[in-house]
C-alpha atoms as a PDB file:
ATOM      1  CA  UNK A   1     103.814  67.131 109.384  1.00  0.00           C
ATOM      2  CA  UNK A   2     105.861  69.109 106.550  1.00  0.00           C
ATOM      3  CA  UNK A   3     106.128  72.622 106.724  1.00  0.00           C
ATOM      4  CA  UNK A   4     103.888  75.294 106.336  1.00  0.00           C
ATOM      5  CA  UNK A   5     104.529  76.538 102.507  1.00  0.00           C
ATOM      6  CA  UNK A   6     104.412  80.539 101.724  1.00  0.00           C
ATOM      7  CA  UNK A   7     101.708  81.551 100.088  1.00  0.00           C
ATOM      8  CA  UNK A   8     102.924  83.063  96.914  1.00  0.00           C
ATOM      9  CA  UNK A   9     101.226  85.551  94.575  1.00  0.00           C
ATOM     10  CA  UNK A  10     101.257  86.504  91.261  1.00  0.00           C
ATOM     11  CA  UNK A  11     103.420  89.668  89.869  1.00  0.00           C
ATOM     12  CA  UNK A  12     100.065  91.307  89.218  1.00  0.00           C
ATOM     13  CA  UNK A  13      98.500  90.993  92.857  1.00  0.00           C
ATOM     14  CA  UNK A  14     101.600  92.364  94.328  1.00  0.00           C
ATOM     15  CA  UNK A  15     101.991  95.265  92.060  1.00  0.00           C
ATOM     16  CA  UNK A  16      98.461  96.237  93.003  1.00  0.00           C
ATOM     17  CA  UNK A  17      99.131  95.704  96.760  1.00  0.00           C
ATOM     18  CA  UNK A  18     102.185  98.163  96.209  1.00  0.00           C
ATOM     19  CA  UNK A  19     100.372 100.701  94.210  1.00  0.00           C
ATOM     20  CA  UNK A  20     102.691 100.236  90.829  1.00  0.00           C
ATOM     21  CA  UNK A  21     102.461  99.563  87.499  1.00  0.00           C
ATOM     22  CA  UNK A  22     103.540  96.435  86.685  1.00  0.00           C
ATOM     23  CA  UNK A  23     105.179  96.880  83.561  1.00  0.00           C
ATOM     24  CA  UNK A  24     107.475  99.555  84.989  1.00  0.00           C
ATOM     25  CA  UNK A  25     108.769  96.888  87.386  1.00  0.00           C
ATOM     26  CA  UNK A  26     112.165  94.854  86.899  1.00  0.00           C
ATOM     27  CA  UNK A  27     111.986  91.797  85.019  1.00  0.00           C
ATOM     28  CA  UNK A  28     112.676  89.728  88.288  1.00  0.00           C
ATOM     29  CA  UNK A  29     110.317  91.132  89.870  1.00  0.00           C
ATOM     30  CA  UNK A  30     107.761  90.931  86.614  1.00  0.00           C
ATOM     31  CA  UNK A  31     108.710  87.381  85.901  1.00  0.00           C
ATOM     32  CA  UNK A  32     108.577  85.671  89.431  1.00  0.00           C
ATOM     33  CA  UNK A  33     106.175  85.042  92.320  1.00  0.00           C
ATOM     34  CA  UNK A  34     106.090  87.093  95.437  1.00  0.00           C
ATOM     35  CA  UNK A  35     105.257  85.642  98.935  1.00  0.00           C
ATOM     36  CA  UNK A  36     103.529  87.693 101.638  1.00  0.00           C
ATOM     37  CA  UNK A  37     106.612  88.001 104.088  1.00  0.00           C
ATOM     38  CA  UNK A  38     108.470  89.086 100.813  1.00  0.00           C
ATOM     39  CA  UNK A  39     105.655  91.865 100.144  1.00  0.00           C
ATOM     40  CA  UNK A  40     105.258  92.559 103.782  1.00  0.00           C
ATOM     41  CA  UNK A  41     109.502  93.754 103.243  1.00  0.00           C
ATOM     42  CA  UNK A  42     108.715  95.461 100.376  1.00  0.00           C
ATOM     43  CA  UNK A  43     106.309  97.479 102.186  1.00  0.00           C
ATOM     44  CA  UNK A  44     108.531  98.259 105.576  1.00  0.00           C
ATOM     45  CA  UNK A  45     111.767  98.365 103.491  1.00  0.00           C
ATOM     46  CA  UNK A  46     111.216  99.539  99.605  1.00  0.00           C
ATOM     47  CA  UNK A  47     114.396  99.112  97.169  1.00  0.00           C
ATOM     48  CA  UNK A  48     115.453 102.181  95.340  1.00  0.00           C
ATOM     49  CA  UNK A  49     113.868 100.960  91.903  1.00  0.00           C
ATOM     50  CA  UNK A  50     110.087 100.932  94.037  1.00  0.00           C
ATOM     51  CA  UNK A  51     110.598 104.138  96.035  1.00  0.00           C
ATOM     52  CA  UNK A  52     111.957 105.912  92.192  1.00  0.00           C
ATOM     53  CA  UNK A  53     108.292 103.694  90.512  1.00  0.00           C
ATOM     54  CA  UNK A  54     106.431 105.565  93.376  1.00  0.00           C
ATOM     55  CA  UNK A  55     107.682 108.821  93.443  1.00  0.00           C
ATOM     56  CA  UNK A  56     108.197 109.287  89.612  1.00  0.00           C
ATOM     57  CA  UNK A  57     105.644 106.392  87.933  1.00  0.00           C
ATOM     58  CA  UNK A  58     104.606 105.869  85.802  1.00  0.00           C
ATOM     59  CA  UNK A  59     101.324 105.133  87.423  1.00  0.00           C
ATOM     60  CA  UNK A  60      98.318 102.916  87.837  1.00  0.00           C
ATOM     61  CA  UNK A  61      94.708 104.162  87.209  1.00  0.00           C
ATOM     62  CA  UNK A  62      94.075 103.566  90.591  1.00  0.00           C
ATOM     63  CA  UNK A  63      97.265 106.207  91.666  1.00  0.00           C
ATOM     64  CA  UNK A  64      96.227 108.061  88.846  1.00  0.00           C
ATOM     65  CA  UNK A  65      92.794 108.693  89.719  1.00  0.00           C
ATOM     66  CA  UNK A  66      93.536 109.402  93.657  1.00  0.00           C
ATOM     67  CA  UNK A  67      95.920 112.283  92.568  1.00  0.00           C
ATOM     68  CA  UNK A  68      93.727 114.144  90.410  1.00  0.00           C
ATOM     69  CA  UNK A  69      90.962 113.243  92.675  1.00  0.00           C
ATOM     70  CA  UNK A  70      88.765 111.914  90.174  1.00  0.00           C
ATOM     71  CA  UNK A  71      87.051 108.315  89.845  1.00  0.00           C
ATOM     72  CA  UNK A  72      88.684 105.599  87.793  1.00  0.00           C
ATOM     73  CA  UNK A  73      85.512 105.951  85.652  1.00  0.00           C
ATOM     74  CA  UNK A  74      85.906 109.487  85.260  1.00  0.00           C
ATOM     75  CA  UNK A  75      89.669 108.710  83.663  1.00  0.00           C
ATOM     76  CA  UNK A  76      88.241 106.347  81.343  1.00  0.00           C
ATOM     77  CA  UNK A  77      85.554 108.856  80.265  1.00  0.00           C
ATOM     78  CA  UNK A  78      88.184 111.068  79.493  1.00  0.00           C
ATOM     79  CA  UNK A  79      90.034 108.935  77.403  1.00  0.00           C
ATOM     80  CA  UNK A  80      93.254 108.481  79.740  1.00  0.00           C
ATOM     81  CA  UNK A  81      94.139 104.662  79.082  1.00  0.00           C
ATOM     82  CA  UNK A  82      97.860 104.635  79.474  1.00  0.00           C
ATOM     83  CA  UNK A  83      99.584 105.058  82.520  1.00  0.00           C
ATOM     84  CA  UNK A  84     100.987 108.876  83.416  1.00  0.00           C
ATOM     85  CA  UNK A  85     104.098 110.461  85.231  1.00  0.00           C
ATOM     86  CA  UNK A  86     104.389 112.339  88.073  1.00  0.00           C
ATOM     87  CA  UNK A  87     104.810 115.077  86.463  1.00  0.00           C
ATOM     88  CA  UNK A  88     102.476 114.208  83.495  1.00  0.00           C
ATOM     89  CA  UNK A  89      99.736 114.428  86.784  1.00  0.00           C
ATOM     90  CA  UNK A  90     101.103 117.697  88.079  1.00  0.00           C
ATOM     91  CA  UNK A  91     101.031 119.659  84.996  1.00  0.00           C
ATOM     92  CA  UNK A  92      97.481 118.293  84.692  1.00  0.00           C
ATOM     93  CA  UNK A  93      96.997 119.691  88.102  1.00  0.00           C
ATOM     94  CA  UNK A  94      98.380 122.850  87.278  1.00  0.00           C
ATOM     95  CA  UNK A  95      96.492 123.756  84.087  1.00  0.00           C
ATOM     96  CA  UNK A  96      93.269 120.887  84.542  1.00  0.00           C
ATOM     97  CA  UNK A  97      91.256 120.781  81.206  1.00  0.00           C
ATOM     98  CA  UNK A  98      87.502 121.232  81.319  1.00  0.00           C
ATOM     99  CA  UNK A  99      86.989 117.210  81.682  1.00  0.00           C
ATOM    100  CA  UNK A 100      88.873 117.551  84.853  1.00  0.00           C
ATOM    101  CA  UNK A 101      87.495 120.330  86.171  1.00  0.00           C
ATOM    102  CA  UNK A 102      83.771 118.119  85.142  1.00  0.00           C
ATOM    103  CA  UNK A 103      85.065 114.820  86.543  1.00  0.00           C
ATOM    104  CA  UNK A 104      85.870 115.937  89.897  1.00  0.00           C
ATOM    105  CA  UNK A 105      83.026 117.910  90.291  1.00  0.00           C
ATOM    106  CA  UNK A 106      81.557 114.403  89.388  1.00  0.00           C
ATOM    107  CA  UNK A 107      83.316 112.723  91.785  1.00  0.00           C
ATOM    108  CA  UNK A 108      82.701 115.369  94.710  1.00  0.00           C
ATOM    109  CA  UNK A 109      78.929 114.974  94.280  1.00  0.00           C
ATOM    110  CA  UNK A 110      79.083 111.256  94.557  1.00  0.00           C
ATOM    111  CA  UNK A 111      81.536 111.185  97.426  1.00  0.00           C
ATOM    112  CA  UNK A 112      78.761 113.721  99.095  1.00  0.00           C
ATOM    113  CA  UNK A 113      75.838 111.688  98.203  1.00  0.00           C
ATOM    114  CA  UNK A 114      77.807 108.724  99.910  1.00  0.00           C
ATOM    115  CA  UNK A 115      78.621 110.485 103.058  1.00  0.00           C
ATOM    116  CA  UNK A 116      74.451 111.437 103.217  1.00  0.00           C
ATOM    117  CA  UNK A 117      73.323 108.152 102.756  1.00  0.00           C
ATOM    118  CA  UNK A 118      76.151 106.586 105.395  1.00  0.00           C
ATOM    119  CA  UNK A 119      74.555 109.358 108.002  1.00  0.00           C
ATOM    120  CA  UNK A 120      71.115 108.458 106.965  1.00  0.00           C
ATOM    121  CA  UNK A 121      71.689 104.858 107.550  1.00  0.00           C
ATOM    122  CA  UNK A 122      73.621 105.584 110.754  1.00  0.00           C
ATOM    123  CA  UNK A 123      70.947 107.664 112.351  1.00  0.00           C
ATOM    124  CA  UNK A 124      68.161 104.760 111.472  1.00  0.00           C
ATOM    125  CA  UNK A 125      70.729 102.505 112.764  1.00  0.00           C
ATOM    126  CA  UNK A 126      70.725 104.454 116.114  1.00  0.00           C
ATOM    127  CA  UNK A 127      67.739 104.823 116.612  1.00  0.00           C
ATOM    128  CA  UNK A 128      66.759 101.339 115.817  1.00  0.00           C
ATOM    129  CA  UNK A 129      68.916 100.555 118.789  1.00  0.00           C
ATOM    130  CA  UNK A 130      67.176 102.856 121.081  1.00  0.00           C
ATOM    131  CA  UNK A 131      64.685 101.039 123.148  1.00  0.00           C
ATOM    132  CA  UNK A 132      61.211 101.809 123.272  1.00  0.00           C
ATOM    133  CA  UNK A 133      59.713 104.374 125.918  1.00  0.00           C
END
């Protein structure tokens, strides 16, 4: 029996599993495959260039839209296509335009509608579970 082989991903997967843009990334990194225990090290151990990407960017629409708090939607409805800085985010935290302000209020409502339904669905699931008297 021959040995178990890595399982390898693609540049793309492991740039998403890191929470980086990809294009910011070295070439190697860019240009090669990445196995799990290699992104597993990556993750306990980070090399300067991804703990610079993380703390400076640019970004990914996902990071993006966490740090404004704001859906990935609600970016895209706003026209922001290309990833931002650190401090590109932070001065749009510090003075947010009016589709910021709108988006998040979006987002809040949603994120509240959410919680209702999970507590609706919860108590029906409880009492589903209760037996009958």
């Amino acid at each position: 029996m021959s040995p178990k082989k890595p399982q390898e991903m693609k540049p793309s997967t492991a740039a998403a599993k890191l929470d980086v843009y990809l294009p910011a990334t070295p070439e190697e990194f860019r240009t090669g495959t990445v196995t799990r225990d290699e992104l597993a090290e990556l993750q306990r151990n980070p090399p300067q260039w991804l703990t610079d990407l993380r703390r400076e960017g640019p970004h990914p629409r996902g990071v993006i839209a966490a740090r404004l708090r704001v859906s990935t939607s609600g970016l895209a409805r706003a026209g922001i296509t290309d990833p931002l800085t650190t401090q590109e985010i932070a001065d749009l935290v510090a003075d947010p335009p009016e589709w910021l302000v709108r988006e998040r209020q979006t987002f809040e409502e949603v994120r509240r509608e959410e919680r209702r339904l999970e507590s609706r669905d919860a108590d029906r699931r409880a009492a589903a579970a209760r037996p009958e008297a």
